[in-house]
Protein backbone atom coordinates (compact mmCIF):
# COMPACT_ATOMS: atom_id res chain seq x y z
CA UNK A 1 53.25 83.37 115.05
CA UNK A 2 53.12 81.54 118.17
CA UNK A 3 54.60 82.55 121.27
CA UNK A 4 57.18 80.02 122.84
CA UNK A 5 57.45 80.65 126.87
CA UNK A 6 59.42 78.17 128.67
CA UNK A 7 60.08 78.28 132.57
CA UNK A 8 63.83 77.93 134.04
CA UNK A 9 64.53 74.50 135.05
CA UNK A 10 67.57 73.32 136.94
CA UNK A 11 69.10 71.74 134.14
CA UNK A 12 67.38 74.02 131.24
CA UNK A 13 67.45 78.07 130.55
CA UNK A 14 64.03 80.32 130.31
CA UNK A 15 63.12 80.93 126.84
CA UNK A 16 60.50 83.87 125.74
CA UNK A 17 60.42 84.25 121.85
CA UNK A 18 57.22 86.64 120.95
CA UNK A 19 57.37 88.02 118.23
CA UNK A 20 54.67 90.30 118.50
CA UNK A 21 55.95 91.78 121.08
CA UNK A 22 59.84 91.97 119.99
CA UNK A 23 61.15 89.87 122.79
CA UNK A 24 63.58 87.18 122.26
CA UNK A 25 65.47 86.12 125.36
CA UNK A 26 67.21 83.27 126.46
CA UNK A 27 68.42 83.16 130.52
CA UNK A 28 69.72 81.11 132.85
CA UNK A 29 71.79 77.18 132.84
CA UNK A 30 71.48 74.93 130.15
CA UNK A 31 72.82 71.84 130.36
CA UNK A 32 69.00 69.59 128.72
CA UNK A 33 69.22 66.01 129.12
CA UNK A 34 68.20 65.87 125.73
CA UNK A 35 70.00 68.97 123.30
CA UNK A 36 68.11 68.38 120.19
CA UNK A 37 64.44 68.05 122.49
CA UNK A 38 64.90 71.21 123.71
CA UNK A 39 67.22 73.80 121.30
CA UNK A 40 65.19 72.03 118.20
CA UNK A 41 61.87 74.03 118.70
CA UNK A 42 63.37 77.13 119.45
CA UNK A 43 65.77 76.71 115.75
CA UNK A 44 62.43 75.97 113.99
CA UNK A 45 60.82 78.70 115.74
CA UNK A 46 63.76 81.27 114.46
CA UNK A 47 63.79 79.66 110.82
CA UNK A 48 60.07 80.65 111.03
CA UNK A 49 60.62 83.88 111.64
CA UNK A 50 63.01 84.24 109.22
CA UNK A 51 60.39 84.07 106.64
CA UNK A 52 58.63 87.10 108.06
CA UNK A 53 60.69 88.71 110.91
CA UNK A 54 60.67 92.39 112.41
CA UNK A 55 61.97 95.42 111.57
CA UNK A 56 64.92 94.49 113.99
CA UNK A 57 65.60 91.88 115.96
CA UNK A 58 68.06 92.17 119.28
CA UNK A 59 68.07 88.53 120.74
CA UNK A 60 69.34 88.48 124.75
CA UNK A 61 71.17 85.58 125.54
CA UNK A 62 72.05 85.54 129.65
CA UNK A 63 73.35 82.55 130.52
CA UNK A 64 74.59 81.47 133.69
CA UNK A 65 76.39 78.04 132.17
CA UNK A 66 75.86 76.01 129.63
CA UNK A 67 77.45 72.62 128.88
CA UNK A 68 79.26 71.53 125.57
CA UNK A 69 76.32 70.08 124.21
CA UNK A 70 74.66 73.50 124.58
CA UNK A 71 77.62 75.48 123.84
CA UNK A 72 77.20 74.27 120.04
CA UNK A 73 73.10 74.24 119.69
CA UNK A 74 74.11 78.21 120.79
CA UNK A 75 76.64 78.50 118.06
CA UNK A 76 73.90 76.90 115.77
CA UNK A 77 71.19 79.34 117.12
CA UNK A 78 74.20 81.98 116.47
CA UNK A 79 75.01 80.42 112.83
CA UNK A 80 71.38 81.03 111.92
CA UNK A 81 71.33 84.20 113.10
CA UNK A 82 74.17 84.75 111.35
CA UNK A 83 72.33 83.72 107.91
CA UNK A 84 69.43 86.29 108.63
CA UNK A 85 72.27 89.08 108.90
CA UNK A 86 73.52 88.27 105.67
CA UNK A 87 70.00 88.01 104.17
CA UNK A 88 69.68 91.61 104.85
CA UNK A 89 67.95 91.62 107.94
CA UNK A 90 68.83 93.95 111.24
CA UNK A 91 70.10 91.19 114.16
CA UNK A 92 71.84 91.96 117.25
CA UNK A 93 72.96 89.77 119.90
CA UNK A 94 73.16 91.20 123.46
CA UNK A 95 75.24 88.95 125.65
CA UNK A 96 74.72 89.51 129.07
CA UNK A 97 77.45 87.78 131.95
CA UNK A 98 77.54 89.39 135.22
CA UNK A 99 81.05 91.54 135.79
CA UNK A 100 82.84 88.80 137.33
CA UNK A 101 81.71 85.87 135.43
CA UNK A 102 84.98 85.81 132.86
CA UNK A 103 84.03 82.53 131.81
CA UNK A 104 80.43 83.54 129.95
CA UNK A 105 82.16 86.96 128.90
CA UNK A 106 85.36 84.87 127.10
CA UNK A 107 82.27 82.93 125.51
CA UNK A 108 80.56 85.81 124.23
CA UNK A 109 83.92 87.08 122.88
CA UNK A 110 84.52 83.86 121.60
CA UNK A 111 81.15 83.61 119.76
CA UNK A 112 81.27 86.92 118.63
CA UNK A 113 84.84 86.35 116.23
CA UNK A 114 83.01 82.44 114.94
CA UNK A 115 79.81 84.10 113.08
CA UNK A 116 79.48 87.65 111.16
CA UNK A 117 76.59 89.24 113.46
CA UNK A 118 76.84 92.43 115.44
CA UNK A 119 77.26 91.50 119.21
């Protein structure tokens, strides 16, 4: 499966999904000009996996911001991750926010009661 390894930008997160290597991380802003551009490979690249994923799975998503458009591409990463949790397979979200940022740790709270995966 091919590795997807996407830089930071100022208006776009850094994105490592390897699967041979167990890493799936998202980090950083995301506010993309264009929301379906940019979250649509990485959904395709997850429903991929799906088909054949690892043992377990423990996706870190670090955010700094993110917009409203990104806000729901994340729940629809989240909703899919959801999916493979009910399928059977072992997922686990790790939300990182730095200790003061209440905002990103009300949104990981948040996230956490909307879909049925361990957080």
């Amino acid at each position: 499966m091919r590795v997807i390894s996407l830089n930071p930008t100022k208006e776009t997160p850094r994105v490592h999904l390897d699967k041979a290597n167990n890493i799936f991380e998202l980090e950083g802003r995301s506010r993309p000009e264009n929301i379906d551009s940019f979250y649509g490979p990485i959904y395709e690249w997850f429903e991929e996996y799906r088909r054949n994923p690892n043992d377990a799975t423990h996706i870190h998503m670090n955010f700094e911001y993110f917009n409203t458009s990104s806000a729901k591409a994340i729940l629809e990463l989240l909703k899919l991750f959801e999916n493979m949790h009910k399928d059977g397979l072992d997922i686990k979200i790790i939300w990182h926010y730095h200790e003061e940022d209440e905002d990103m740790q009300d949104a990981g709270e948040d996230y956490s009661t909307m879909v049925q995966v361990p957080f």
